[in-house]
N, C-alpha and C. Protein backbone atom coordinates (compact mmCIF):
# COMPACT_ATOMS: atom_id res chain seq x y z
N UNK A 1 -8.60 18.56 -11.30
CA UNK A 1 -9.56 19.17 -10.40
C UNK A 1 -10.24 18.06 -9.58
N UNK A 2 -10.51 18.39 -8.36
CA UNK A 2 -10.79 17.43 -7.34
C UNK A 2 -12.56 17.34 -7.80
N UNK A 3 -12.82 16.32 -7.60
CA UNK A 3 -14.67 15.91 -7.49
C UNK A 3 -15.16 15.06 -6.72
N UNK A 4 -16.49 15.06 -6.62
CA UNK A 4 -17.10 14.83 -5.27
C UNK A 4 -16.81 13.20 -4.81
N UNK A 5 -16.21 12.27 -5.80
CA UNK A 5 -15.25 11.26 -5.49
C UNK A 5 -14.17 10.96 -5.02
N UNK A 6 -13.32 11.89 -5.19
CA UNK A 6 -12.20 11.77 -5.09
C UNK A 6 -12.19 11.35 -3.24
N UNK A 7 -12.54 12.26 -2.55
CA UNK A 7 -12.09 12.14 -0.73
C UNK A 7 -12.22 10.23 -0.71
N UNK A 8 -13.44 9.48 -1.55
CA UNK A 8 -13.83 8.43 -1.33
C UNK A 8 -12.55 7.37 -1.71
N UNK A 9 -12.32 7.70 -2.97
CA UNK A 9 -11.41 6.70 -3.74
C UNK A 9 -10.29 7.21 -3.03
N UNK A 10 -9.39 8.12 -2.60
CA UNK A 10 -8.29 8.29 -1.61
C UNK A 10 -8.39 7.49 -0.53
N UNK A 11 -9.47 7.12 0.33
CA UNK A 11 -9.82 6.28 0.79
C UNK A 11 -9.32 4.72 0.84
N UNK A 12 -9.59 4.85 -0.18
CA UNK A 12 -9.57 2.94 -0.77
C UNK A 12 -7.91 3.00 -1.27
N UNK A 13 -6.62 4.20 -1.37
CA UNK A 13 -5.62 4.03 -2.44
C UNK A 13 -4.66 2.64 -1.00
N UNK A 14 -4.41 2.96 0.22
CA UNK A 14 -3.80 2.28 1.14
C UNK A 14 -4.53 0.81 0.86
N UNK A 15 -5.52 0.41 0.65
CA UNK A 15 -6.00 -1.12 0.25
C UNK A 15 -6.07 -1.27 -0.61
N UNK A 16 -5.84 -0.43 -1.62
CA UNK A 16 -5.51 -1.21 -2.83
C UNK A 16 -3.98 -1.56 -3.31
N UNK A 17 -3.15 -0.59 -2.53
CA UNK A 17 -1.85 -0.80 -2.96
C UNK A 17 -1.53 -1.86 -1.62
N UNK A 18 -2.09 -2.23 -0.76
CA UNK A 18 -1.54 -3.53 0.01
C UNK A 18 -2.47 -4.65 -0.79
N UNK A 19 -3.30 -4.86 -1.63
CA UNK A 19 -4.45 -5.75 -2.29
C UNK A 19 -5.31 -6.38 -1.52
N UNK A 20 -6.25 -5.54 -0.88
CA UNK A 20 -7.39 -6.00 0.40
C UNK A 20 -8.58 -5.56 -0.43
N UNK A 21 -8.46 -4.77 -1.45
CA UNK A 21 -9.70 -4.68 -2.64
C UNK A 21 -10.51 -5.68 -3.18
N UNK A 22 -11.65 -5.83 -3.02
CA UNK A 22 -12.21 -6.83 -4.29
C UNK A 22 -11.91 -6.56 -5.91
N UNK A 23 -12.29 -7.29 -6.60
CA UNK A 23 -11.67 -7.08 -8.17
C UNK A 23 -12.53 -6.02 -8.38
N UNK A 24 -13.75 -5.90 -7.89
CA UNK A 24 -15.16 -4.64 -7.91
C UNK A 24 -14.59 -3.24 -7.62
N UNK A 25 -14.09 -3.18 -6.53
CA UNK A 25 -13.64 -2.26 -5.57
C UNK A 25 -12.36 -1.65 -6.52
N UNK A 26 -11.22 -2.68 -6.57
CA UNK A 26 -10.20 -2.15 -7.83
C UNK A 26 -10.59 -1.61 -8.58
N UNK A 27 -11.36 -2.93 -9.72
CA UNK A 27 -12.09 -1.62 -10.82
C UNK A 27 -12.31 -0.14 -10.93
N UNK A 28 -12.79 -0.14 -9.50
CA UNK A 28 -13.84 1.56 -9.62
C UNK A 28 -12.63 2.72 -9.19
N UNK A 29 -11.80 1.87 -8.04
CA UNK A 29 -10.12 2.62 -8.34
C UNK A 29 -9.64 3.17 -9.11
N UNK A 30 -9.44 2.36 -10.18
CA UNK A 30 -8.44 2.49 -10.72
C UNK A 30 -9.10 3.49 -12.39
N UNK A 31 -10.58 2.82 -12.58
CA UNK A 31 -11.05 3.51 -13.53
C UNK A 31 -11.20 4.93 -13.23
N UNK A 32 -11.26 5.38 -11.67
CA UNK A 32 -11.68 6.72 -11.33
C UNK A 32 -10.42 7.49 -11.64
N UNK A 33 -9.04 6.58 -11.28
CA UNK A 33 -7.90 7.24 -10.96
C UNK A 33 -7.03 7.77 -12.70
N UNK A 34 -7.72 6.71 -13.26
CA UNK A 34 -7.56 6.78 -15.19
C UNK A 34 -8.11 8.42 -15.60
N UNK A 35 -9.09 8.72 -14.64
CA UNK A 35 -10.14 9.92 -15.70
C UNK A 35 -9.38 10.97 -14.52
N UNK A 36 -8.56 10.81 -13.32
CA UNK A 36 -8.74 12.14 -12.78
C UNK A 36 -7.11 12.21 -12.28
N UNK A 37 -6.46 13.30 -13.17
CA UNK A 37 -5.06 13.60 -12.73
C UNK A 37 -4.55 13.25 -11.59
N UNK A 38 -5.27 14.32 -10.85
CA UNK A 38 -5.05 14.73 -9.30
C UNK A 38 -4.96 13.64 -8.17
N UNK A 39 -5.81 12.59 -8.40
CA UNK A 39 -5.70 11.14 -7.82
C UNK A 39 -4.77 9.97 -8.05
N UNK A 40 -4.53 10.76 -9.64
CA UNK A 40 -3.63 9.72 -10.07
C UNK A 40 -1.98 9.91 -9.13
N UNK A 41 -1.77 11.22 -9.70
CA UNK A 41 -0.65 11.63 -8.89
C UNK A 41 -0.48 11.59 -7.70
N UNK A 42 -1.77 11.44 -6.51
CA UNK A 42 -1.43 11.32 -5.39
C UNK A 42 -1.05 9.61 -5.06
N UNK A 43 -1.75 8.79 -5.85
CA UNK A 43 -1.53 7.15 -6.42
C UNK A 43 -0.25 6.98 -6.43
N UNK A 44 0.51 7.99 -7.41
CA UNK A 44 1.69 7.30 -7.75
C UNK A 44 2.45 7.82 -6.63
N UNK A 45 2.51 8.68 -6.40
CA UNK A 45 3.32 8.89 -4.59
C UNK A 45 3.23 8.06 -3.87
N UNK A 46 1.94 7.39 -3.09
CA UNK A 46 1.90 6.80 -2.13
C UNK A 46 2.89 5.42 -2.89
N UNK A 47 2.60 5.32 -4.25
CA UNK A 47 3.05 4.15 -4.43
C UNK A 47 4.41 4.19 -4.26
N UNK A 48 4.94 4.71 -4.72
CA UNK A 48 6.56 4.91 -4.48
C UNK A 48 6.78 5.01 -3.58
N UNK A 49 6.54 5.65 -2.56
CA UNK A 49 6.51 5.82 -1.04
C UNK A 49 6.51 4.49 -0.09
N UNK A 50 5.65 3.92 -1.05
CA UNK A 50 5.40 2.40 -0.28
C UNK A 50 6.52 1.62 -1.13
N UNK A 51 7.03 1.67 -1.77
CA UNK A 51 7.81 0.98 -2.50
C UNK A 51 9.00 1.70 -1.96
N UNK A 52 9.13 2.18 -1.89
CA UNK A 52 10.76 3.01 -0.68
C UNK A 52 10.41 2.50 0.67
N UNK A 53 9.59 2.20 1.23
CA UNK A 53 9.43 1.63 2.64
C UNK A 53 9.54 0.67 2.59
N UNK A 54 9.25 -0.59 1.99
CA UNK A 54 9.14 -1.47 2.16
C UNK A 54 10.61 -2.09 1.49
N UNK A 55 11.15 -1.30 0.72
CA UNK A 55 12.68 -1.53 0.47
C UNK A 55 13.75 -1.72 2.06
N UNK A 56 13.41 -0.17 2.20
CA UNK A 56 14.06 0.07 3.38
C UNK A 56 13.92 -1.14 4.67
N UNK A 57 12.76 -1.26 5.11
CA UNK A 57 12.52 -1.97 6.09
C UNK A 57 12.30 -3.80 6.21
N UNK A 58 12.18 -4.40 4.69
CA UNK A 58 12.58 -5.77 4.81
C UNK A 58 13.95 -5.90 5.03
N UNK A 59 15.15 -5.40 4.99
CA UNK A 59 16.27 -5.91 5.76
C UNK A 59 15.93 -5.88 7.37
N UNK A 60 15.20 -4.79 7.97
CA UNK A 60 15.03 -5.02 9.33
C UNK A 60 14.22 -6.02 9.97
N UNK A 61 12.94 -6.43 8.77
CA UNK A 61 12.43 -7.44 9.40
C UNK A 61 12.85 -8.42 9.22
N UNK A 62 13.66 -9.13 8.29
CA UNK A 62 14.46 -10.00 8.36
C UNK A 62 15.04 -10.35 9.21
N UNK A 63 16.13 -9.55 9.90
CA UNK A 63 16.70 -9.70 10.90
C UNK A 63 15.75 -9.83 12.22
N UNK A 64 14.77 -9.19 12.41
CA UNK A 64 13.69 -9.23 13.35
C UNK A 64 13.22 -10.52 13.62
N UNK A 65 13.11 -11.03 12.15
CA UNK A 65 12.35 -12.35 12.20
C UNK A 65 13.67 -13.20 12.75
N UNK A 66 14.78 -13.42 12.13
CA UNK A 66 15.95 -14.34 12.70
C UNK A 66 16.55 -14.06 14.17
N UNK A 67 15.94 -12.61 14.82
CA UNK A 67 16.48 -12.92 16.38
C UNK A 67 15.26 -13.70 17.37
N UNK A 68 14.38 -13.61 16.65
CA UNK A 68 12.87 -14.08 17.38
C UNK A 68 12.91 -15.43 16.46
N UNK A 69 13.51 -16.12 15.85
CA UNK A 69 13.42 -16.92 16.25
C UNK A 69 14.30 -18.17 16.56
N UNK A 70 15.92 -17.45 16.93
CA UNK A 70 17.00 -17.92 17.78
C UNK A 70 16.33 -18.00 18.98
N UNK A 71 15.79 -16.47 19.44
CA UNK A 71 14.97 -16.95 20.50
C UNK A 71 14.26 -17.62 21.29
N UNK A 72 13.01 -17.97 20.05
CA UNK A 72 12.07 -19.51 20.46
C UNK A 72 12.82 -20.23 20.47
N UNK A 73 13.76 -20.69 19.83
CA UNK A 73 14.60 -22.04 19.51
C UNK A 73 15.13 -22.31 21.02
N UNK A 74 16.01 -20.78 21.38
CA UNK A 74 16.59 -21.14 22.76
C UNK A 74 15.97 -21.30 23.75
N UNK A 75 14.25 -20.71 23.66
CA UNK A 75 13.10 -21.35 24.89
C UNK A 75 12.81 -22.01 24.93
N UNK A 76 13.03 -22.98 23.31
CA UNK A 76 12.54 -24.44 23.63
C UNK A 76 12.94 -26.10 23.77
């Protein structure tokens, strides 16, 4: 069941799963996300979600990064 925290700590789940949290800020995360299902589960989605994206898309930036910087090389 959702409570009058939850909209807040959903809030904070995108900085904490990139780690822009203070250790303070985590804490109150993660202790909120311990006592309340419903947050938790939306937690573990995004997390996987982000963990399927970021699978997917470091081969592209890889390559992103190695044509940019054949590039500079050849401007300079």
């Amino acid at each position: 069941m959702m409570s009058q925290d939850c909209p807040h700590m959903r809030e904070q789940f995108g900085p904490l799963i990139d780690g822009e949290l203070t250790a303070d800020e985590r804490t109150m995360v993660e202790a909120h996300v311990r006592e309340c299902a419903d947050c938790r589960a939306v937690l573990e989605t995004l997390e996987s979600l982000h963990g399927q994206l970021t699978a997917t898309l470091q081969p592209l930036r890889q390559r992103a990064a190695a044509v940019a910087d054949r590039a500079v090389s050849h401007w300079e």
